[in-house]
C-alpha atoms as a PDB file:
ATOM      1  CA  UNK A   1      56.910  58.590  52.322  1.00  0.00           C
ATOM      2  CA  UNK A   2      58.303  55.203  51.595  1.00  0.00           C
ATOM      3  CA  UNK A   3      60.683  53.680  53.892  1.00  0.00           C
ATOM      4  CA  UNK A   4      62.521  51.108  51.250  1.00  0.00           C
ATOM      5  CA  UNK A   5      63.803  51.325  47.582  1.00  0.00           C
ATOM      6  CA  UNK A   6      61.780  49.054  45.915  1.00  0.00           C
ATOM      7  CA  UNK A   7      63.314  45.860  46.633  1.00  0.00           C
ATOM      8  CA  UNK A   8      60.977  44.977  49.686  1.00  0.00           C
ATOM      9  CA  UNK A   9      58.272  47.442  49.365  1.00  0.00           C
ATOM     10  CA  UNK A  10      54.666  46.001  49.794  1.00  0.00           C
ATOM     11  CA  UNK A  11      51.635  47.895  50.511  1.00  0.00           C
ATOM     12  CA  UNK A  12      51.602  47.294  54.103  1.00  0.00           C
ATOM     13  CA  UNK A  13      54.886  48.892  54.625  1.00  0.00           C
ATOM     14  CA  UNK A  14      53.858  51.697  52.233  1.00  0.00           C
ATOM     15  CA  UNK A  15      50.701  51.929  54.903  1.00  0.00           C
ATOM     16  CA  UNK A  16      52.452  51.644  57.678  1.00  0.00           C
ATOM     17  CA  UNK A  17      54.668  54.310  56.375  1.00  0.00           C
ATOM     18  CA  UNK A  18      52.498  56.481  55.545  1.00  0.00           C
ATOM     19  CA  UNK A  19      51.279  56.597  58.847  1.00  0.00           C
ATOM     20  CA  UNK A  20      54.186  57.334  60.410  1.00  0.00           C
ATOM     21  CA  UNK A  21      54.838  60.522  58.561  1.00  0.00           C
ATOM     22  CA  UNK A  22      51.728  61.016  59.813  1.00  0.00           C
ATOM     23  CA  UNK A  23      53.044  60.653  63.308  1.00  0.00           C
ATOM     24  CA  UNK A  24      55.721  62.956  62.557  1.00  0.00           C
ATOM     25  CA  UNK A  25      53.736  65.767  61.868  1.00  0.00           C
ATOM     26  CA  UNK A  26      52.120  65.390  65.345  1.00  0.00           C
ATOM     27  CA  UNK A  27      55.311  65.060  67.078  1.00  0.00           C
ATOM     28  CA  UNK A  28      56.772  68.216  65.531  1.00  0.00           C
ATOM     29  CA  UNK A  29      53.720  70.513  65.795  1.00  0.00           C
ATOM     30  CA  UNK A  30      53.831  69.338  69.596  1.00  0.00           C
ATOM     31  CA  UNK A  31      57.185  70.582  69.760  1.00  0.00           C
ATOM     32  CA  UNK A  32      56.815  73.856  67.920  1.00  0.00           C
ATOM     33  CA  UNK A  33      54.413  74.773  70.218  1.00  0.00           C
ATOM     34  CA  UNK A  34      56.212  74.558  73.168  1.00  0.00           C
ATOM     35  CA  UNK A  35      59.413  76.125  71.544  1.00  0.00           C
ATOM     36  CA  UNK A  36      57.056  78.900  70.555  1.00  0.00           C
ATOM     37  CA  UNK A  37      55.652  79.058  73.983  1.00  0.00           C
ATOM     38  CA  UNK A  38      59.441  79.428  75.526  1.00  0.00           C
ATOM     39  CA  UNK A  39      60.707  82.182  72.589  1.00  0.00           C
ATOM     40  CA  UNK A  40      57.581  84.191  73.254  1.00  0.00           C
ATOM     41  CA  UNK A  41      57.833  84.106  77.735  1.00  0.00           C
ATOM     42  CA  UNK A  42      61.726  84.986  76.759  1.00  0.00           C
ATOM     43  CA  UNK A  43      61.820  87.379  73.822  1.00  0.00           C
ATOM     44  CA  UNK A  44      58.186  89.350  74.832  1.00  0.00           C
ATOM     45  CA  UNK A  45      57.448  88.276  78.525  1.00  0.00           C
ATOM     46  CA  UNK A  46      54.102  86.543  77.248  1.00  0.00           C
ATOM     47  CA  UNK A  47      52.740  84.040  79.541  1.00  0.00           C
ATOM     48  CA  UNK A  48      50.792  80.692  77.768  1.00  0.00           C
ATOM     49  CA  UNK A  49      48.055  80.700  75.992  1.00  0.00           C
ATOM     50  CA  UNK A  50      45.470  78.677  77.107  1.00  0.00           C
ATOM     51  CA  UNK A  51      44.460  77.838  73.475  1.00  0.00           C
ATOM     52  CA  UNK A  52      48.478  76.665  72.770  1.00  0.00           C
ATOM     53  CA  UNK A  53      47.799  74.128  76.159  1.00  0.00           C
ATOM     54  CA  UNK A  54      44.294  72.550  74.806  1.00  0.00           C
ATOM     55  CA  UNK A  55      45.971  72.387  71.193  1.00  0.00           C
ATOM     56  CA  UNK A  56      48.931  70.593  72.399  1.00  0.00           C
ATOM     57  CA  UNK A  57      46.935  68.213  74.737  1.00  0.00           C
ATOM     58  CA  UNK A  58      44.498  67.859  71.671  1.00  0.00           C
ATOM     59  CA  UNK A  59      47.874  66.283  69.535  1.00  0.00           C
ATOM     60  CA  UNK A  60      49.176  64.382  72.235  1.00  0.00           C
ATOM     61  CA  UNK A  61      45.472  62.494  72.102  1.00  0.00           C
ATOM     62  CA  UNK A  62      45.708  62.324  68.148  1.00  0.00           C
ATOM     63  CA  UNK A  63      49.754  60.970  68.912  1.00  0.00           C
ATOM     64  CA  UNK A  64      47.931  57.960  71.200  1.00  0.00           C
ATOM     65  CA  UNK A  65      44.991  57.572  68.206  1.00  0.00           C
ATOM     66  CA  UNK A  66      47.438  57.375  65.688  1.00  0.00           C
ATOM     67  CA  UNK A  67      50.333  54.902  68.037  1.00  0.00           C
ATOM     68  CA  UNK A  68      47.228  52.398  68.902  1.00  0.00           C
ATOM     69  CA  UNK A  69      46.506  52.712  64.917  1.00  0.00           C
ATOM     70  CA  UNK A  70      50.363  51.993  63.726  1.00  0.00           C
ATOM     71  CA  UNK A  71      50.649  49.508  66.734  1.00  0.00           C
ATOM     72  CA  UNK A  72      47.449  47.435  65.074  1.00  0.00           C
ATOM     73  CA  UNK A  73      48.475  47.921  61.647  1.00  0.00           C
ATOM     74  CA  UNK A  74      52.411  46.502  62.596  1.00  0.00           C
ATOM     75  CA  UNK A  75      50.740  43.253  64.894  1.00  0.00           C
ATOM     76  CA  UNK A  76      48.404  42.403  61.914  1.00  0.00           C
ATOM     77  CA  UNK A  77      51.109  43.099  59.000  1.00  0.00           C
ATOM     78  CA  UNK A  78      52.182  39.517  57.733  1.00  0.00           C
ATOM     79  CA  UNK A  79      55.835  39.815  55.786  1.00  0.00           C
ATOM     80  CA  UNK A  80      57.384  43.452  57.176  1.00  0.00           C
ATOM     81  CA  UNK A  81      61.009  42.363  57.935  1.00  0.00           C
ATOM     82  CA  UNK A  82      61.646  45.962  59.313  1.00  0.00           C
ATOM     83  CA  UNK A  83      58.274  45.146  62.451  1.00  0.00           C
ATOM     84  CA  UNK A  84      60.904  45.906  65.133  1.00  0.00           C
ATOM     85  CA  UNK A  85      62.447  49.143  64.359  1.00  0.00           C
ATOM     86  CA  UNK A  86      59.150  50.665  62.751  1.00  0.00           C
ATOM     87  CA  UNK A  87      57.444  50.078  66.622  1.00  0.00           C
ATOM     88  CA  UNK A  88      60.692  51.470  68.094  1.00  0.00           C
ATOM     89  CA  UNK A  89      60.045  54.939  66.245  1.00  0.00           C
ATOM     90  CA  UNK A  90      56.601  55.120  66.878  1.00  0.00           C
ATOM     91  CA  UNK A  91      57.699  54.754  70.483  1.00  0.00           C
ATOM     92  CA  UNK A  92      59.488  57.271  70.327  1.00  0.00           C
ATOM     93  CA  UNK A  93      57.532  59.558  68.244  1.00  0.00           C
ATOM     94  CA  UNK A  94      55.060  58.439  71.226  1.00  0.00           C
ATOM     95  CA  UNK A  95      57.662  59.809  73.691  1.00  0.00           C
ATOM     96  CA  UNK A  96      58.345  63.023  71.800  1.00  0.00           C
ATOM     97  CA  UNK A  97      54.549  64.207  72.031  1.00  0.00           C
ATOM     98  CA  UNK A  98      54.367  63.390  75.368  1.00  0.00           C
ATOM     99  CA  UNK A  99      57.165  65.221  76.034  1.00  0.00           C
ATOM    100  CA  UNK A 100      56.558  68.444  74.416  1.00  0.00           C
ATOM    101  CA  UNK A 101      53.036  68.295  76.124  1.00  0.00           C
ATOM    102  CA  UNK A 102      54.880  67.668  79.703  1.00  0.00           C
ATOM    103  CA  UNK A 103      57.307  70.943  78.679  1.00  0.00           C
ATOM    104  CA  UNK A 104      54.664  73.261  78.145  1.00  0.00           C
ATOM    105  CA  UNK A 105      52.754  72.747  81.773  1.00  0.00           C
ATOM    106  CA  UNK A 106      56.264  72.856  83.146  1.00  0.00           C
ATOM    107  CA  UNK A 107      56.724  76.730  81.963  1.00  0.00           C
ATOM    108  CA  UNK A 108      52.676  77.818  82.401  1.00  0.00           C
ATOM    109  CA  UNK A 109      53.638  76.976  85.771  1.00  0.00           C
ATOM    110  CA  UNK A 110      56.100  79.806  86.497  1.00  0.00           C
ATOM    111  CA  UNK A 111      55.727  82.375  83.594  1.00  0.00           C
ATOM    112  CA  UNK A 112      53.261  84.388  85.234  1.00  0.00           C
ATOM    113  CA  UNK A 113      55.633  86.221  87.756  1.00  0.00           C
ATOM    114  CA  UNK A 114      59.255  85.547  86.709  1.00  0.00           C
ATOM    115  CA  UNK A 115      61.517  86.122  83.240  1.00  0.00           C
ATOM    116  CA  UNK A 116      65.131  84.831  82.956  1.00  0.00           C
ATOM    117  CA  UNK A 117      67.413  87.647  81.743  1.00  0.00           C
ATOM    118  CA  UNK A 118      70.826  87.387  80.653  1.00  0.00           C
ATOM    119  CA  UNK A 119      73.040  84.508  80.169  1.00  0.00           C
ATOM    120  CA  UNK A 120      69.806  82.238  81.645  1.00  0.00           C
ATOM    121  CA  UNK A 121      67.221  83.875  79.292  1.00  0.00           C
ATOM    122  CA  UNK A 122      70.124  83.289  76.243  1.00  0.00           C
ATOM    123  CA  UNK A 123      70.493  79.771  76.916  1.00  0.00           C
ATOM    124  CA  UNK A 124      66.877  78.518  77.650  1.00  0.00           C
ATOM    125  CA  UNK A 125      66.375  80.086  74.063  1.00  0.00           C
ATOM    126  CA  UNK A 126      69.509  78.277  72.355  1.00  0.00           C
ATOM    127  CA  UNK A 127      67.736  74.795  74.127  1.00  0.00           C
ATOM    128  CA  UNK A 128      64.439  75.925  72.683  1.00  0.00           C
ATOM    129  CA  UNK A 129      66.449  76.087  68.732  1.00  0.00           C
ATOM    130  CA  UNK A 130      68.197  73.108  69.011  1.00  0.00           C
ATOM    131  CA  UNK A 131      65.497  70.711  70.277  1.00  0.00           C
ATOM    132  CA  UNK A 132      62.883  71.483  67.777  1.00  0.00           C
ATOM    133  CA  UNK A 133      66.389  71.502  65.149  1.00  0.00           C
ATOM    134  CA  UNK A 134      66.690  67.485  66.640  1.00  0.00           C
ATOM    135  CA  UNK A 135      63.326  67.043  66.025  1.00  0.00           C
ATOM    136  CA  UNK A 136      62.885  68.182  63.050  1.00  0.00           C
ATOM    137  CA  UNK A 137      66.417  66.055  61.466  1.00  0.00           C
ATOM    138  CA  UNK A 138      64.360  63.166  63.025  1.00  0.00           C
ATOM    139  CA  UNK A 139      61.696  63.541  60.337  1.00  0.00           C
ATOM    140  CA  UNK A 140      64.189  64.399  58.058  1.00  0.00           C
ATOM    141  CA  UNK A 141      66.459  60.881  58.306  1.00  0.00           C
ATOM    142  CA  UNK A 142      63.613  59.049  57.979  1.00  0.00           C
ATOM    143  CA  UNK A 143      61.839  61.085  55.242  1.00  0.00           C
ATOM    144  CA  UNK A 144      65.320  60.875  53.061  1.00  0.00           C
ATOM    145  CA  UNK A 145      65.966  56.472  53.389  1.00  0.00           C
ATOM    146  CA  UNK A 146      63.768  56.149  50.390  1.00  0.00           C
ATOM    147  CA  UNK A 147      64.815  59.293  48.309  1.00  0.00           C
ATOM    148  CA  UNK A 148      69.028  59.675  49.221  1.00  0.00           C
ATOM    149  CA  UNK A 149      70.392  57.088  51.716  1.00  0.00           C
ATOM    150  CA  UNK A 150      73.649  59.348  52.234  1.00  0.00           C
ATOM    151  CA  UNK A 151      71.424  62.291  53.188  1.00  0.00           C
ATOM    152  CA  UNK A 152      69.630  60.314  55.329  1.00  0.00           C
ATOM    153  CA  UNK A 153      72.923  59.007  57.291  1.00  0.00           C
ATOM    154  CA  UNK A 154      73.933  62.611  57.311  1.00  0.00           C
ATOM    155  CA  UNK A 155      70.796  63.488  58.841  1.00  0.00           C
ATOM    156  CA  UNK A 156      71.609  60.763  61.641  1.00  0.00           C
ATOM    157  CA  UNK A 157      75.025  61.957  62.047  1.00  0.00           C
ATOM    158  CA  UNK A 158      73.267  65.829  62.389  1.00  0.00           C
ATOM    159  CA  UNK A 159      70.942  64.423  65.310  1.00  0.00           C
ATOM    160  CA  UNK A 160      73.831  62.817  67.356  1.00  0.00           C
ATOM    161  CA  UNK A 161      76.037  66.012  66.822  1.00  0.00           C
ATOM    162  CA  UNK A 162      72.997  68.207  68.197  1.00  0.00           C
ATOM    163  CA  UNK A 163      72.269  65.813  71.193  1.00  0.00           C
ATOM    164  CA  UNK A 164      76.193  66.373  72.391  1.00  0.00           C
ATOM    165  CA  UNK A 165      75.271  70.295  71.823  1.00  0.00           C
ATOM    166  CA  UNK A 166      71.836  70.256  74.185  1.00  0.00           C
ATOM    167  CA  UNK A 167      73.572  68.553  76.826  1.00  0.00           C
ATOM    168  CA  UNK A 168      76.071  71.391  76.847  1.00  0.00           C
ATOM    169  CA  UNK A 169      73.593  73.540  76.567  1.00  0.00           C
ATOM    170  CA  UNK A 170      71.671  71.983  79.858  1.00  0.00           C
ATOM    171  CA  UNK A 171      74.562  72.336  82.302  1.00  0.00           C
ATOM    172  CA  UNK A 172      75.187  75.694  80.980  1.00  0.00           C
ATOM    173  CA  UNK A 173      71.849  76.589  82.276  1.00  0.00           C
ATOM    174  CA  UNK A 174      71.405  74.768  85.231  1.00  0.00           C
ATOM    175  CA  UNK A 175      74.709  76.454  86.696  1.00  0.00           C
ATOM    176  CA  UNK A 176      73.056  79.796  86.702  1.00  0.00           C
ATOM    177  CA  UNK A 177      69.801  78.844  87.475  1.00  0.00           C
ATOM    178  CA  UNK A 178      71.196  77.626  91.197  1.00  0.00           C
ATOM    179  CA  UNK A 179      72.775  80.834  91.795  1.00  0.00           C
ATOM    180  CA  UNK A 180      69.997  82.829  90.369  1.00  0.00           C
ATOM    181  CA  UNK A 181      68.472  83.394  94.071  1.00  0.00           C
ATOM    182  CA  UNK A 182      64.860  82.873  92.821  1.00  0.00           C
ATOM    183  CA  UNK A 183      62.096  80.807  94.469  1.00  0.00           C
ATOM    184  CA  UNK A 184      63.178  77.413  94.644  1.00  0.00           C
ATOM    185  CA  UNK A 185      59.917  76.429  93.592  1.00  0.00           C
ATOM    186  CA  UNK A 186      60.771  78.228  90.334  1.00  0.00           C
ATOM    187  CA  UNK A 187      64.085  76.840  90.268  1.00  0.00           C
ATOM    188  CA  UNK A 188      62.325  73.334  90.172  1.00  0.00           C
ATOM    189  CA  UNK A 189      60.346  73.770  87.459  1.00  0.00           C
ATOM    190  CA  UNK A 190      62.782  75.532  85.184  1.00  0.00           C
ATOM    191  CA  UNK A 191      64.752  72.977  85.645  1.00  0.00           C
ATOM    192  CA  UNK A 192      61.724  69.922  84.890  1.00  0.00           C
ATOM    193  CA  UNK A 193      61.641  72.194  81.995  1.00  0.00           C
ATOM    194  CA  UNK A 194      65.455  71.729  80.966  1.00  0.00           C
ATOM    195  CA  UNK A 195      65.596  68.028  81.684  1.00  0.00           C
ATOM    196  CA  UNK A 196      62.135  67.254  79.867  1.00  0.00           C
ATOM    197  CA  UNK A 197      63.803  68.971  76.789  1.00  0.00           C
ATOM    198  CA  UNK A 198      67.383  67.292  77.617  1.00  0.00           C
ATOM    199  CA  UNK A 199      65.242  63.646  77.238  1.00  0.00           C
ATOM    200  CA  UNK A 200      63.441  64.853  74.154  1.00  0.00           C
ATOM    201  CA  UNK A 201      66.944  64.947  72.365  1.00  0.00           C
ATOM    202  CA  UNK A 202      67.560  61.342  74.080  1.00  0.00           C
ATOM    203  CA  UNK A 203      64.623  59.836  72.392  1.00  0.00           C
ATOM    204  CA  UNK A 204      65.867  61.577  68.797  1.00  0.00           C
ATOM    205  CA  UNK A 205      68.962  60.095  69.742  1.00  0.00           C
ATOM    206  CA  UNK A 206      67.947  56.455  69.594  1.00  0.00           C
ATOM    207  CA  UNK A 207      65.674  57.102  67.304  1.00  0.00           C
ATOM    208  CA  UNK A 208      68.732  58.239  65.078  1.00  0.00           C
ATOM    209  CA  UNK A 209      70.408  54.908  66.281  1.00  0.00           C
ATOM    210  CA  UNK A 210      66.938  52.890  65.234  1.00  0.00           C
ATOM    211  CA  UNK A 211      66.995  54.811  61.270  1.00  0.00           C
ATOM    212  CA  UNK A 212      70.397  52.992  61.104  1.00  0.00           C
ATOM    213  CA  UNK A 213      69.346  49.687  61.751  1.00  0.00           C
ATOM    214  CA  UNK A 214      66.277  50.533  59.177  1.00  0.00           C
ATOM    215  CA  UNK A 215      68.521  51.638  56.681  1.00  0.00           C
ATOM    216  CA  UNK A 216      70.319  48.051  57.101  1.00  0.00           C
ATOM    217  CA  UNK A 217      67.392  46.382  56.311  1.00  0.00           C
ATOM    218  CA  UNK A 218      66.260  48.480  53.595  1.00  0.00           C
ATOM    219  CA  UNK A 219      68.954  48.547  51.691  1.00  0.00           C
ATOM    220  CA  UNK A 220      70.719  45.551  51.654  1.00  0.00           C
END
């Protein structure tokens, strides 16, 4: 993956590029595993893994190996105009691993006696779709400023249209979730759950807002 079109690529930015899909892949096999974790509580009353925890820990460690690496590689790079924004998304790729990793203790912690049915269990699935959709448009923008700039801003424009959907999406579960009369112990967690998966969509957010200011420098 190449973040520029020629007219200011070098071979750090190619590196530093490179590395970043790198990232990516980190951040959205974090992510699948929690939304895989959620689908499988809801859809066939499963309760974690203990091998999906240690894997997901195990990527949020490679996330931090590979941040330190990009963070080096951008403090030592001599001529990259685009320094700023590059650290910004690897901040937030940062955040999104973190974040999926945070998610996934949130549910082991109240899967083992409890299921959501109904409107709850229908919702909580819809969040689980669209956040790993958000994350996965994040790649995308940024994967598509080198090959199709317009499918790239599309891309953006998809992220920020998804964002508006998973805070609809978070209300309409929290509303039930009060009245559901469960533990409120439970209720606490589900809803950690819900707002750690309401900021995941944040961070793609301004990360979305960030591959616009790249695609300023890139292409002008």
């Amino acid at each position: 993956m190449v973040l520029d079109n020629g007219r200011f690529l070098t071979q750090e930015l190619a590196n530093v590029t490179q590395m970043l899909e790198e990232h990516f892949r980190v951040v959205v096999s974090a992510n699948k595993i929690a939304a895989n974790i959620l689908t499988d509580w809801l859809d066939e009353h499963k309760t974690v893994n203990k091998k999906d925890l240690a894997k997901v820990t195990s990527l949020e460690e490679k996330g931090d190996e590979l941040k330190l690496a990009l963070m080096k590689k951008l403090a030592d790079a001599n001529s990259l105009m685009q320094r700023e924004d590059l650290l910004r998304l690897v901040h937030y790729n940062d955040k999104l691993v973190d974040g999926a990793e945070i998610a996934c203790h949130h549910l082991a912690a109240i899967m083992d006696s409890w299921v959501p049915k109904g409107v709850l269990k229908k919702k909580l699935l819809e969040l689980g779709s669209l956040v790993m959709s958000i994350v996965t448009e994040q790649r995308e923008a940024v994967r598509f400023l080198s090959i199709n700039m317009e499918t790239s801003m599309k891309k953006v424009d998809e992220i920020c249209r998804i964002e508006k959907q998973i805070d609809i999406v978070q209300r309409d579960i929290l509303l039930p979730l009060y009245t559901s009369g469960i533990d409120l112990a439970k209720i606490l967690r589900l809803r950690d759950f819900v707002n750690v998966m309401e900021e995941i969509a944040n961070l793609s957010e301004d990360a979305a807002i960030t591959i616009r200011s790249l695609s300023l420098t890139l292409h002008t």
